[in-house]
C-alpha atoms as a PDB file:
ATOM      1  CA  UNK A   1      -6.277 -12.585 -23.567  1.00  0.00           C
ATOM      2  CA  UNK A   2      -3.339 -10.618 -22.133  1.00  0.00           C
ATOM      3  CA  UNK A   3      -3.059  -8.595 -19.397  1.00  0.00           C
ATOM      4  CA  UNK A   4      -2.337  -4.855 -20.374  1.00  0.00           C
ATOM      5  CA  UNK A   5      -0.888  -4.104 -16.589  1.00  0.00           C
ATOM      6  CA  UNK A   6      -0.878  -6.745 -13.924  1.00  0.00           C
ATOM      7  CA  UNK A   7       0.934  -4.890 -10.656  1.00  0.00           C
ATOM      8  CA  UNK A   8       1.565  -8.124  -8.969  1.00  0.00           C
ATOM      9  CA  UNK A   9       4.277  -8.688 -12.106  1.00  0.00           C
ATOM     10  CA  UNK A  10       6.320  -5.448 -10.940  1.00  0.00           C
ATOM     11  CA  UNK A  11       9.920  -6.076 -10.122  1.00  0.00           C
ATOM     12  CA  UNK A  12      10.767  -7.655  -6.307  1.00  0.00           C
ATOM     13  CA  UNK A  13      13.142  -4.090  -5.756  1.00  0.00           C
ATOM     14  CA  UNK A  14      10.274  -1.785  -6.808  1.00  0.00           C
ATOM     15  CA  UNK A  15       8.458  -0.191  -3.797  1.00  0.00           C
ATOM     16  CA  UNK A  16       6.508   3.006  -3.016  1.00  0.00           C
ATOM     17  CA  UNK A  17       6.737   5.067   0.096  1.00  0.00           C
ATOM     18  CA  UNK A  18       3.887   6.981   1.244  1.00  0.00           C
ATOM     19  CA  UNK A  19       4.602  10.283   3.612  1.00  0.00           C
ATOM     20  CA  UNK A  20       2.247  10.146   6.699  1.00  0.00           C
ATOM     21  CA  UNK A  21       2.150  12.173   9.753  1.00  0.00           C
ATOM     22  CA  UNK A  22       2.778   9.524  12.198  1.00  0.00           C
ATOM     23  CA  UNK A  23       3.329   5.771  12.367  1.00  0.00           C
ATOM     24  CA  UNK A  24       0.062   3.984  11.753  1.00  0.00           C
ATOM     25  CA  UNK A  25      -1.774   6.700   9.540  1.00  0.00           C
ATOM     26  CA  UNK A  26      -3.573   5.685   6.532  1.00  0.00           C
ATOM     27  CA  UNK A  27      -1.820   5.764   3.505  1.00  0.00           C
ATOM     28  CA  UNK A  28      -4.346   7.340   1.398  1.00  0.00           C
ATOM     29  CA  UNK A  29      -8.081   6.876   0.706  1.00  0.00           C
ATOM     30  CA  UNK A  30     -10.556   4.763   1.520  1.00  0.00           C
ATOM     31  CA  UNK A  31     -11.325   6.145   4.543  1.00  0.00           C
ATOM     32  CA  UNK A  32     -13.810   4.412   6.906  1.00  0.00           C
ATOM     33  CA  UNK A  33     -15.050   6.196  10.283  1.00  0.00           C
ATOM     34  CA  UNK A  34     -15.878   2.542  11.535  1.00  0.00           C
ATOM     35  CA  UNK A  35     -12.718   0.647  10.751  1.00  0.00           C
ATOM     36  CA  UNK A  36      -9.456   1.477  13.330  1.00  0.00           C
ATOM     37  CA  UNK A  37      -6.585   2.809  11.721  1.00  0.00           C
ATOM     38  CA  UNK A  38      -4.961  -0.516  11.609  1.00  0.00           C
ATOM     39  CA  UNK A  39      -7.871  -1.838   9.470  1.00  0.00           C
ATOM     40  CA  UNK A  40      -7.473   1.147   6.927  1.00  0.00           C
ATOM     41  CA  UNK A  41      -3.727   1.115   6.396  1.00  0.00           C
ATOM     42  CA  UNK A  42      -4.430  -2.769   5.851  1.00  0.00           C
ATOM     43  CA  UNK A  43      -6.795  -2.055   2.978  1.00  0.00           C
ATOM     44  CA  UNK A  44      -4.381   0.689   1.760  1.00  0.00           C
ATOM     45  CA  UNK A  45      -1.837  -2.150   1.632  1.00  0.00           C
ATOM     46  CA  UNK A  46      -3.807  -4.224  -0.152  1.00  0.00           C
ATOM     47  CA  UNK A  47      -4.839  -1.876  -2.696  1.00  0.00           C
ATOM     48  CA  UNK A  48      -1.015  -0.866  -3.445  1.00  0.00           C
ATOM     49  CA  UNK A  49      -0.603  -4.571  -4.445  1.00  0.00           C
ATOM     50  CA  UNK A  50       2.662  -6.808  -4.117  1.00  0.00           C
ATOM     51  CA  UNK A  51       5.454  -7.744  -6.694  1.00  0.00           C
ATOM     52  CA  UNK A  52       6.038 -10.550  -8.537  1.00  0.00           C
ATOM     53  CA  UNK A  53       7.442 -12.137  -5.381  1.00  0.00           C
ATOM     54  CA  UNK A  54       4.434 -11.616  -3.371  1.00  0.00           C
ATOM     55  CA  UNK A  55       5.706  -9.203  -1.439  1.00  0.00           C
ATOM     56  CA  UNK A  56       4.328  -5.422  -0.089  1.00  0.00           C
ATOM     57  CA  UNK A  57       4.953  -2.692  -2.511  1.00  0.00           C
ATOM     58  CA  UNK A  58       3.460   0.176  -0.268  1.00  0.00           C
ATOM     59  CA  UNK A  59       5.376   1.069   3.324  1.00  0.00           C
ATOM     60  CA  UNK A  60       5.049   4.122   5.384  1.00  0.00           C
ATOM     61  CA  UNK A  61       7.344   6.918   5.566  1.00  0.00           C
ATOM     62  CA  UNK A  62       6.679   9.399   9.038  1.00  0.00           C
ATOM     63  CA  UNK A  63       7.077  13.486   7.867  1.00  0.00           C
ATOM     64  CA  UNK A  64       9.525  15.074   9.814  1.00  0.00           C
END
Protein backbone atom coordinates (compact mmCIF):
# COMPACT_ATOMS: atom_id res chain seq x y z
CA UNK A 1 0.00 0.00 0.00
CA UNK A 2 1.14 3.55 -0.79
CA UNK A 3 2.10 6.15 1.21
CA UNK A 4 -0.39 9.18 1.03
CA UNK A 5 2.52 11.71 2.49
CA UNK A 6 5.92 10.45 3.46
CA UNK A 7 7.98 13.89 4.61
CA UNK A 8 11.26 12.19 4.36
CA UNK A 9 10.43 12.21 0.26
CA UNK A 10 10.30 16.22 0.29
CA UNK A 11 12.72 17.88 -2.04
CA UNK A 12 16.70 18.26 -0.70
CA UNK A 13 16.08 22.50 -1.22
CA UNK A 14 12.86 22.48 0.85
CA UNK A 15 13.40 23.71 4.47
CA UNK A 16 11.38 25.44 7.22
CA UNK A 17 12.57 28.15 9.50
CA UNK A 18 11.16 28.51 12.82
CA UNK A 19 11.33 32.23 14.60
CA UNK A 20 12.66 31.83 18.22
CA UNK A 21 13.70 34.32 20.71
CA UNK A 22 17.20 33.32 21.08
CA UNK A 23 19.64 30.70 19.81
CA UNK A 24 18.85 27.36 21.40
CA UNK A 25 14.99 27.85 22.09
CA UNK A 26 12.64 25.17 21.30
CA UNK A 27 11.13 25.22 18.15
CA UNK A 28 7.70 24.48 19.12
CA UNK A 29 5.93 21.92 21.34
CA UNK A 30 6.68 19.19 23.15
CA UNK A 31 7.77 20.81 25.94
CA UNK A 32 9.43 18.86 28.81
CA UNK A 33 10.36 20.65 32.28
CA UNK A 34 12.96 17.71 32.73
CA UNK A 35 14.75 17.65 29.42
CA UNK A 36 17.48 20.83 28.80
CA UNK A 37 16.76 22.91 26.02
CA UNK A 38 19.20 21.11 23.89
CA UNK A 39 17.20 17.86 24.39
CA UNK A 40 13.86 19.64 23.28
CA UNK A 41 15.03 21.44 20.16
CA UNK A 42 16.52 17.83 19.36
CA UNK A 43 13.07 16.25 19.51
CA UNK A 44 11.65 19.32 17.67
CA UNK A 45 14.19 18.38 14.98
CA UNK A 46 13.25 15.15 14.80
CA UNK A 47 9.68 15.67 14.59
CA UNK A 48 10.15 18.26 11.55
CA UNK A 49 11.66 15.25 9.68
CA UNK A 50 14.48 15.31 6.89
CA UNK A 51 14.29 15.26 2.98
CA UNK A 52 14.76 12.78 0.69
CA UNK A 53 18.50 13.25 1.19
CA UNK A 54 18.43 12.68 4.80
CA UNK A 55 19.00 15.86 5.67
CA UNK A 56 17.30 18.54 8.50
CA UNK A 57 14.29 20.27 7.23
CA UNK A 58 13.69 22.44 10.46
CA UNK A 59 16.57 25.27 11.49
CA UNK A 60 16.22 28.15 13.79
CA UNK A 61 15.74 31.63 12.91
CA UNK A 62 16.59 34.31 16.19
CA UNK A 63 13.62 37.38 16.22
CA UNK A 64 15.15 40.54 16.01
Amino acid sequence: MGMAYNPDQRADDFQVKYVVNATGDRWFIPYNENKSKSDQVSQCNTLAGHTADSSDVASEQVAS
